[in-house]
PDB file of N, CA and C in Angstrom:
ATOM      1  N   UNK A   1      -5.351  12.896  11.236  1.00  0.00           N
ATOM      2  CA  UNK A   1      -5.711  11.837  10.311  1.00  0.00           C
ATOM      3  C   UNK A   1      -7.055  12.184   9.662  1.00  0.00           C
ATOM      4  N   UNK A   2      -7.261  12.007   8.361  1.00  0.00           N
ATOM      5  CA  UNK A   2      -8.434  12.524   7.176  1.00  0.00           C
ATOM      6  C   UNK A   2      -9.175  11.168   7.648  1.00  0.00           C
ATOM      7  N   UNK A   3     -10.132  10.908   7.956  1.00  0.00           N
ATOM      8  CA  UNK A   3     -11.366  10.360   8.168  1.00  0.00           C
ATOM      9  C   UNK A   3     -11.753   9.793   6.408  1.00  0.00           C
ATOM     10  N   UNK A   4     -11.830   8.055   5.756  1.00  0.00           N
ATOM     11  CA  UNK A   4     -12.609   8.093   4.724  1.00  0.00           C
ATOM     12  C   UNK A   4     -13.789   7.803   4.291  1.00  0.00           C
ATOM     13  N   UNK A   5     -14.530   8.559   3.396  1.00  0.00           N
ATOM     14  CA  UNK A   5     -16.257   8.521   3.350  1.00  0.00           C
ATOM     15  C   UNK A   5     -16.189   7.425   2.477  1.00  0.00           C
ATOM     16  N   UNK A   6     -17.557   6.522   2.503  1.00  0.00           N
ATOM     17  CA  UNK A   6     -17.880   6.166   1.516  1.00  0.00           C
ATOM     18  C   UNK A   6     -19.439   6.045   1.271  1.00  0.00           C
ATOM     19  N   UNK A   7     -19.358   6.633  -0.486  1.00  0.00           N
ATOM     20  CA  UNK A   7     -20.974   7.311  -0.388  1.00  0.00           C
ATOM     21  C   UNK A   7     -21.847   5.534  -0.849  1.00  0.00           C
ATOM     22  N   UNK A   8     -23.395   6.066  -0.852  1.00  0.00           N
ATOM     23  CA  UNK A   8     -23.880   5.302  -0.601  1.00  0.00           C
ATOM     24  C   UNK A   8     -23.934   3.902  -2.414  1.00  0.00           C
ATOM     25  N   UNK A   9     -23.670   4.229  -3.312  1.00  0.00           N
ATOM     26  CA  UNK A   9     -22.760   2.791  -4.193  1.00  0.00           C
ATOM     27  C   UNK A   9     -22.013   2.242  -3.446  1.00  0.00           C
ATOM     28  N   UNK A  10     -20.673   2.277  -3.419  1.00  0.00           N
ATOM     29  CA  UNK A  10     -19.663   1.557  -2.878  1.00  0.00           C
ATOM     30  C   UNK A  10     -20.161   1.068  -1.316  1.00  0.00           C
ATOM     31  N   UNK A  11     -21.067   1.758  -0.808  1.00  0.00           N
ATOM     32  CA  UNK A  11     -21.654   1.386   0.443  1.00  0.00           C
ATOM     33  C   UNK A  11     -22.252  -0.117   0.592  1.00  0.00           C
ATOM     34  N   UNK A  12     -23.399  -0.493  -0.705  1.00  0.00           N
ATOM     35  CA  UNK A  12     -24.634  -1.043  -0.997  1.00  0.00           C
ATOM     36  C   UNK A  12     -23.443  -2.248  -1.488  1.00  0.00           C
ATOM     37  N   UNK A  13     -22.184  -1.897  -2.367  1.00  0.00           N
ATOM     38  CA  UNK A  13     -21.717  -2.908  -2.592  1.00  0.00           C
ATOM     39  C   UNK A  13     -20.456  -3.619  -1.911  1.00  0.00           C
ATOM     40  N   UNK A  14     -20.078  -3.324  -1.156  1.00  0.00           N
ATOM     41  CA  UNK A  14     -19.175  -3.549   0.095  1.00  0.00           C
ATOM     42  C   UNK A  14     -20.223  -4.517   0.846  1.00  0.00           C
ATOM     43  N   UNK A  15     -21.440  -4.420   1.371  1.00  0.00           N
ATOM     44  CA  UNK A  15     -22.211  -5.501   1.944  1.00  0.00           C
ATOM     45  C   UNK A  15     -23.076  -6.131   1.097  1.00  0.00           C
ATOM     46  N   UNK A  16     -23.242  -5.750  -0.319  1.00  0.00           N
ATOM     47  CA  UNK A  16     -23.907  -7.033  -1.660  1.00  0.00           C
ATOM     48  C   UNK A  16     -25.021  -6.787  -0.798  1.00  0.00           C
ATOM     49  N   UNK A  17     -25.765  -5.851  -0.863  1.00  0.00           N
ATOM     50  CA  UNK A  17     -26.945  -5.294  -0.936  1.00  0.00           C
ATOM     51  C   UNK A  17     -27.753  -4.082  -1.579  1.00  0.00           C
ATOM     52  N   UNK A  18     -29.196  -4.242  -2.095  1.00  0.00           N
ATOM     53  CA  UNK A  18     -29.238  -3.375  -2.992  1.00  0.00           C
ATOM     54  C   UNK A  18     -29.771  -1.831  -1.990  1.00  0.00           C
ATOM     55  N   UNK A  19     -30.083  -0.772  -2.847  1.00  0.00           N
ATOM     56  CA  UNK A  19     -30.383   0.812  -2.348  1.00  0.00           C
ATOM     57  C   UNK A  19     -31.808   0.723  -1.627  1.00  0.00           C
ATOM     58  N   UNK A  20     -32.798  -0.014  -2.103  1.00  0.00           N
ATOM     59  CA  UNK A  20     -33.901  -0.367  -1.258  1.00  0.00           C
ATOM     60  C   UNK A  20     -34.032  -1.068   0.149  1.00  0.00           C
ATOM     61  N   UNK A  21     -33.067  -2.344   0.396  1.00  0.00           N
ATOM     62  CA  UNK A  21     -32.272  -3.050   1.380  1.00  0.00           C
ATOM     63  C   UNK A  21     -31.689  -1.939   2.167  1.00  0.00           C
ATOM     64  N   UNK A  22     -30.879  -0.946   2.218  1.00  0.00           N
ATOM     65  CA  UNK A  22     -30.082  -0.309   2.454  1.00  0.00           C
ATOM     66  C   UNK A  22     -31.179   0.760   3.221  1.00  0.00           C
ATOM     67  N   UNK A  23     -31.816   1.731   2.883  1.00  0.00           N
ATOM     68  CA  UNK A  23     -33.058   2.539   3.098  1.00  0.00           C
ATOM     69  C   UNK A  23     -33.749   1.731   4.231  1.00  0.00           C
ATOM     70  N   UNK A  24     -34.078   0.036   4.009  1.00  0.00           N
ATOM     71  CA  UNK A  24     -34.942  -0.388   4.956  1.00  0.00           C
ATOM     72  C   UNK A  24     -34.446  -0.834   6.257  1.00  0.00           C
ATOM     73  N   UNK A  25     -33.077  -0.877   6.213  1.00  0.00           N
ATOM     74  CA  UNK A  25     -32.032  -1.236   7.434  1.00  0.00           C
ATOM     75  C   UNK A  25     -31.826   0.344   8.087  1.00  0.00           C
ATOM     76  N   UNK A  26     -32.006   1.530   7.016  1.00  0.00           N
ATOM     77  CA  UNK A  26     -31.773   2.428   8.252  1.00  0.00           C
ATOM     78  C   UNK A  26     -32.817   3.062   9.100  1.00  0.00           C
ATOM     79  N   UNK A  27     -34.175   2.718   8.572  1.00  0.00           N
ATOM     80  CA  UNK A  27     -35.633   2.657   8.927  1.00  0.00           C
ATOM     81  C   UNK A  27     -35.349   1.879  10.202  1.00  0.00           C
ATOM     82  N   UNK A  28     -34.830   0.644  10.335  1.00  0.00           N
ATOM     83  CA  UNK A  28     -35.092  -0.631  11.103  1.00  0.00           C
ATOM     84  C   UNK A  28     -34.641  -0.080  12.546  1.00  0.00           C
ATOM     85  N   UNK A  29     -34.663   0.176  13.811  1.00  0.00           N
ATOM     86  CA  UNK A  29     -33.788   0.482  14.662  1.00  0.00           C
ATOM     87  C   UNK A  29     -33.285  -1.079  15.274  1.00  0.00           C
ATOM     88  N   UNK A  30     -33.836  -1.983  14.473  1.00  0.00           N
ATOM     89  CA  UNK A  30     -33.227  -3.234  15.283  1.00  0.00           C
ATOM     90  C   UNK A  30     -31.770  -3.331  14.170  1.00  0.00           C
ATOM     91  N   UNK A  31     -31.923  -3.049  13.381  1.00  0.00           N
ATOM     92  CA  UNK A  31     -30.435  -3.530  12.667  1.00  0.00           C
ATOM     93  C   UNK A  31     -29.255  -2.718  13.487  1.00  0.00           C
ATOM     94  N   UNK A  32     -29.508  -1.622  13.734  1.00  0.00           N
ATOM     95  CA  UNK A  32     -28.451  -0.419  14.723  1.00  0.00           C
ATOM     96  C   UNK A  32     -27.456  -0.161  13.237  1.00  0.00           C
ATOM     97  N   UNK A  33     -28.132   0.273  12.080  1.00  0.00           N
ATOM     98  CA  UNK A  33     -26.929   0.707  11.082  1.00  0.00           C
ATOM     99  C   UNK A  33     -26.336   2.455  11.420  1.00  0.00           C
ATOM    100  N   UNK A  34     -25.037   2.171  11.749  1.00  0.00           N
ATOM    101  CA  UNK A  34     -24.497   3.300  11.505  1.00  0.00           C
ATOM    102  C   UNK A  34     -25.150   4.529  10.116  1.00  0.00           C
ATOM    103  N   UNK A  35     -25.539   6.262  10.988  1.00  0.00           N
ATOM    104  CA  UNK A  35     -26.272   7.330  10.332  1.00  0.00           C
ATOM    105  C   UNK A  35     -24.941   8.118   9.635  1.00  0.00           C
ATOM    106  N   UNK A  36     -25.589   7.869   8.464  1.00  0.00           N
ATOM    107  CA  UNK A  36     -24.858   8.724   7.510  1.00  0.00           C
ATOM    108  C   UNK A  36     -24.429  10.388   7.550  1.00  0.00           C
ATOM    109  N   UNK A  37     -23.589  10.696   6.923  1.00  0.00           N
ATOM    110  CA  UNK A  37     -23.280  11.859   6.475  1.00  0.00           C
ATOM    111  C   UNK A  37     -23.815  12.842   5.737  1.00  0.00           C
ATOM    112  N   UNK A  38     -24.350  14.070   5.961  1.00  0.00           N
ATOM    113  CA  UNK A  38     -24.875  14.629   4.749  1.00  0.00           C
ATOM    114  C   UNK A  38     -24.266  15.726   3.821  1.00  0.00           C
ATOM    115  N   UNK A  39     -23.699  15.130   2.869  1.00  0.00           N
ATOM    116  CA  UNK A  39     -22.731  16.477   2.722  1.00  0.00           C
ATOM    117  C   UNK A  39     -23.278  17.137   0.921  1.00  0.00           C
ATOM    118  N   UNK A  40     -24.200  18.044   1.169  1.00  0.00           N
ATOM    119  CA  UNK A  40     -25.430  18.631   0.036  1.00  0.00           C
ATOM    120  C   UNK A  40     -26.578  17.481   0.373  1.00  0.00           C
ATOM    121  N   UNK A  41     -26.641  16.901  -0.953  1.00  0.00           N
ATOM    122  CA  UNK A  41     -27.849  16.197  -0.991  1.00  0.00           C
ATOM    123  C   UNK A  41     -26.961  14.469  -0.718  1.00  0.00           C
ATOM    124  N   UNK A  42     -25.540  13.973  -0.902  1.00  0.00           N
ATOM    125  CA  UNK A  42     -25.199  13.219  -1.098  1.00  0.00           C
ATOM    126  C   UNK A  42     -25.202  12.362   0.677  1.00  0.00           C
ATOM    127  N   UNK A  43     -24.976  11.328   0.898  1.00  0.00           N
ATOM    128  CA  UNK A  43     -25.076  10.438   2.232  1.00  0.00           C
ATOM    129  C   UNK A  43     -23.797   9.382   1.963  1.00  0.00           C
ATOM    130  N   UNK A  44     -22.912   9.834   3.150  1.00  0.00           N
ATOM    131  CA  UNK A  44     -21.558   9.330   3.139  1.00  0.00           C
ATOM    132  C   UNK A  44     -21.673   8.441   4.521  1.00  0.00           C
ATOM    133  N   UNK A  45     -20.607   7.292   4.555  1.00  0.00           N
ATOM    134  CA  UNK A  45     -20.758   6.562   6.044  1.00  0.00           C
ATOM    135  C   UNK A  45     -19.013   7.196   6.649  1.00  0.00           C
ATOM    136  N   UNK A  46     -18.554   7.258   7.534  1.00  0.00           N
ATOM    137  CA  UNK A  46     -17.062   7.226   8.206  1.00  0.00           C
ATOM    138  C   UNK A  46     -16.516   5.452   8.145  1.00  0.00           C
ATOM    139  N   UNK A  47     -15.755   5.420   7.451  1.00  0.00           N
ATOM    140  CA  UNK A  47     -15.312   4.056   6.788  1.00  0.00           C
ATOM    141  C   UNK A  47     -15.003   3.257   8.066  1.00  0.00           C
ATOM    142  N   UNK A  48     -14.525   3.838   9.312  1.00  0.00           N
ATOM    143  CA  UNK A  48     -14.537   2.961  10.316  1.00  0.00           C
ATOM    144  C   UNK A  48     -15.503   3.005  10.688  1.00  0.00           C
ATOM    145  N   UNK A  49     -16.893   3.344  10.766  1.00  0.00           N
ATOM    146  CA  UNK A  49     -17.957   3.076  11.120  1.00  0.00           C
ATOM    147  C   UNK A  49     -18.088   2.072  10.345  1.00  0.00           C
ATOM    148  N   UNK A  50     -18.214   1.688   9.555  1.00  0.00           N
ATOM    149  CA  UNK A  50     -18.588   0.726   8.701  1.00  0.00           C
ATOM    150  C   UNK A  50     -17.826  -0.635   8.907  1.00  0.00           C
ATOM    151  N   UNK A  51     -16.556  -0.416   9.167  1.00  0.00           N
ATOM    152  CA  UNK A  51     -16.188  -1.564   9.473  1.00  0.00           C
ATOM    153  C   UNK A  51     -16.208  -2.056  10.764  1.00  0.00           C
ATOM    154  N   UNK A  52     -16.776  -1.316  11.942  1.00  0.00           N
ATOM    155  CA  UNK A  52     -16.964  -1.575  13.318  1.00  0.00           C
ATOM    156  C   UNK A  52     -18.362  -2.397  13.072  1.00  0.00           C
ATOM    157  N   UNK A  53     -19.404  -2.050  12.026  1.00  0.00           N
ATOM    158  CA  UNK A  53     -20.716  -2.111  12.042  1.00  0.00           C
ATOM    159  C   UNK A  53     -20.416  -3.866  10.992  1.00  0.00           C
ATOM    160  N   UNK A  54     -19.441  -3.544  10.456  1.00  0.00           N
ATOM    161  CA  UNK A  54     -19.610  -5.226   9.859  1.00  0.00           C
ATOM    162  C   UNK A  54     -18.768  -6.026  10.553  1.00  0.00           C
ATOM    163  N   UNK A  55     -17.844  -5.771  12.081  1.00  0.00           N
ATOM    164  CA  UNK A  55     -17.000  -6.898  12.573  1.00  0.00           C
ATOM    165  C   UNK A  55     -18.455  -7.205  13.656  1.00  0.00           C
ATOM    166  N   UNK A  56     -18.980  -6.060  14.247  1.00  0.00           N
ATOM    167  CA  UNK A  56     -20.226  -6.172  15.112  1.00  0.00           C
ATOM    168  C   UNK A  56     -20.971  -7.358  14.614  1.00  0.00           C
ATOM    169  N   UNK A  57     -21.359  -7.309  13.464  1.00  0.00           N
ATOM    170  CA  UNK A  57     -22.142  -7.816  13.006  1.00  0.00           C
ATOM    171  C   UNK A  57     -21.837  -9.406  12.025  1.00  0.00           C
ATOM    172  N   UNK A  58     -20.387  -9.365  12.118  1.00  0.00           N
ATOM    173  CA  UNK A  58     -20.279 -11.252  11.864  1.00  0.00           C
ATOM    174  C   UNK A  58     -19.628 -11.814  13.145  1.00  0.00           C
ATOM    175  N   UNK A  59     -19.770 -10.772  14.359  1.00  0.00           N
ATOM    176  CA  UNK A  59     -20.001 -11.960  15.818  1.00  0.00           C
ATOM    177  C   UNK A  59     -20.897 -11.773  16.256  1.00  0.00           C
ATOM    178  N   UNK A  60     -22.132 -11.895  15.761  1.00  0.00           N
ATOM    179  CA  UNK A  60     -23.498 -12.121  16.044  1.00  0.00           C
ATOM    180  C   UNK A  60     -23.623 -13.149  15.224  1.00  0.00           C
ATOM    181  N   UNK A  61     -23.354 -12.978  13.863  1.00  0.00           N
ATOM    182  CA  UNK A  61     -23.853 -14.384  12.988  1.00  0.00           C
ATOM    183  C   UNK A  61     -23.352 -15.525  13.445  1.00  0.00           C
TER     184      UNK A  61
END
Protein backbone atom coordinates (compact mmCIF):
# COMPACT_ATOMS: atom_id res chain seq x y z
CA UNK A 1 0.00 0.00 0.00
CA UNK A 2 1.46 3.72 -1.33
CA UNK A 3 1.45 5.77 1.84
CA UNK A 4 -0.37 9.58 0.99
CA UNK A 5 1.70 12.86 1.52
CA UNK A 6 0.31 15.91 2.07
CA UNK A 7 2.57 18.94 1.61
CA UNK A 8 2.46 21.71 3.80
CA UNK A 9 -0.87 24.06 1.83
CA UNK A 10 -3.32 21.44 1.90
CA UNK A 11 -1.77 20.70 5.38
CA UNK A 12 -2.42 24.46 6.91
CA UNK A 13 -5.82 24.06 5.24
CA UNK A 14 -7.23 20.75 6.30
CA UNK A 15 -6.85 22.25 10.05
CA UNK A 16 -7.85 26.24 8.95
CA UNK A 17 -4.65 27.33 10.10
CA UNK A 18 -2.21 29.67 8.77
CA UNK A 19 1.96 28.74 7.78
CA UNK A 20 3.10 30.83 10.83
CA UNK A 21 0.50 28.81 13.28
CA UNK A 22 1.76 25.75 11.71
CA UNK A 23 5.83 26.51 12.24
CA UNK A 24 4.78 27.50 15.92
CA UNK A 25 2.96 24.14 16.75
CA UNK A 26 5.98 22.29 15.47
CA UNK A 27 8.38 24.45 17.71
CA UNK A 28 5.79 23.67 20.62
CA UNK A 29 6.65 20.11 22.09
CA UNK A 30 3.41 20.46 24.05
CA UNK A 31 1.18 20.33 20.93
CA UNK A 32 3.04 16.65 20.01
CA UNK A 33 2.47 17.63 16.06
CA UNK A 34 3.36 14.86 13.96
CA UNK A 35 7.42 15.61 12.02
CA UNK A 36 7.28 16.04 8.60
CA UNK A 37 8.81 14.65 5.58
CA UNK A 38 11.63 16.02 3.75
CA UNK A 39 11.62 15.29 0.34
CA UNK A 40 14.36 18.24 -1.37
CA UNK A 41 13.48 21.34 0.20
CA UNK A 42 9.58 20.50 0.28
CA UNK A 43 7.84 19.10 4.00
CA UNK A 44 5.19 16.42 3.51
CA UNK A 45 3.02 14.83 6.59
CA UNK A 46 1.96 10.66 6.10
CA UNK A 47 -1.85 11.35 5.73
CA UNK A 48 -2.52 8.85 8.48
CA UNK A 49 -0.43 10.66 10.66
CA UNK A 50 -2.46 13.40 10.31
CA UNK A 51 -5.50 11.95 10.82
CA UNK A 52 -4.38 9.98 14.03
CA UNK A 53 -3.03 13.58 15.14
CA UNK A 54 -6.58 15.20 14.50
CA UNK A 55 -8.87 12.14 16.05
CA UNK A 56 -6.06 12.49 19.11
CA UNK A 57 -6.76 15.70 19.27
CA UNK A 58 -10.80 16.22 19.18
CA UNK A 59 -10.81 13.67 22.30
CA UNK A 60 -9.01 15.99 24.21
CA UNK A 61 -11.24 18.93 23.22
Amino acid sequence: MIAKHIDVPKFCASLGISRPTLERWLRDPDVKMPRPIRIGRKRYWPEHEINAFLEKNRMAA
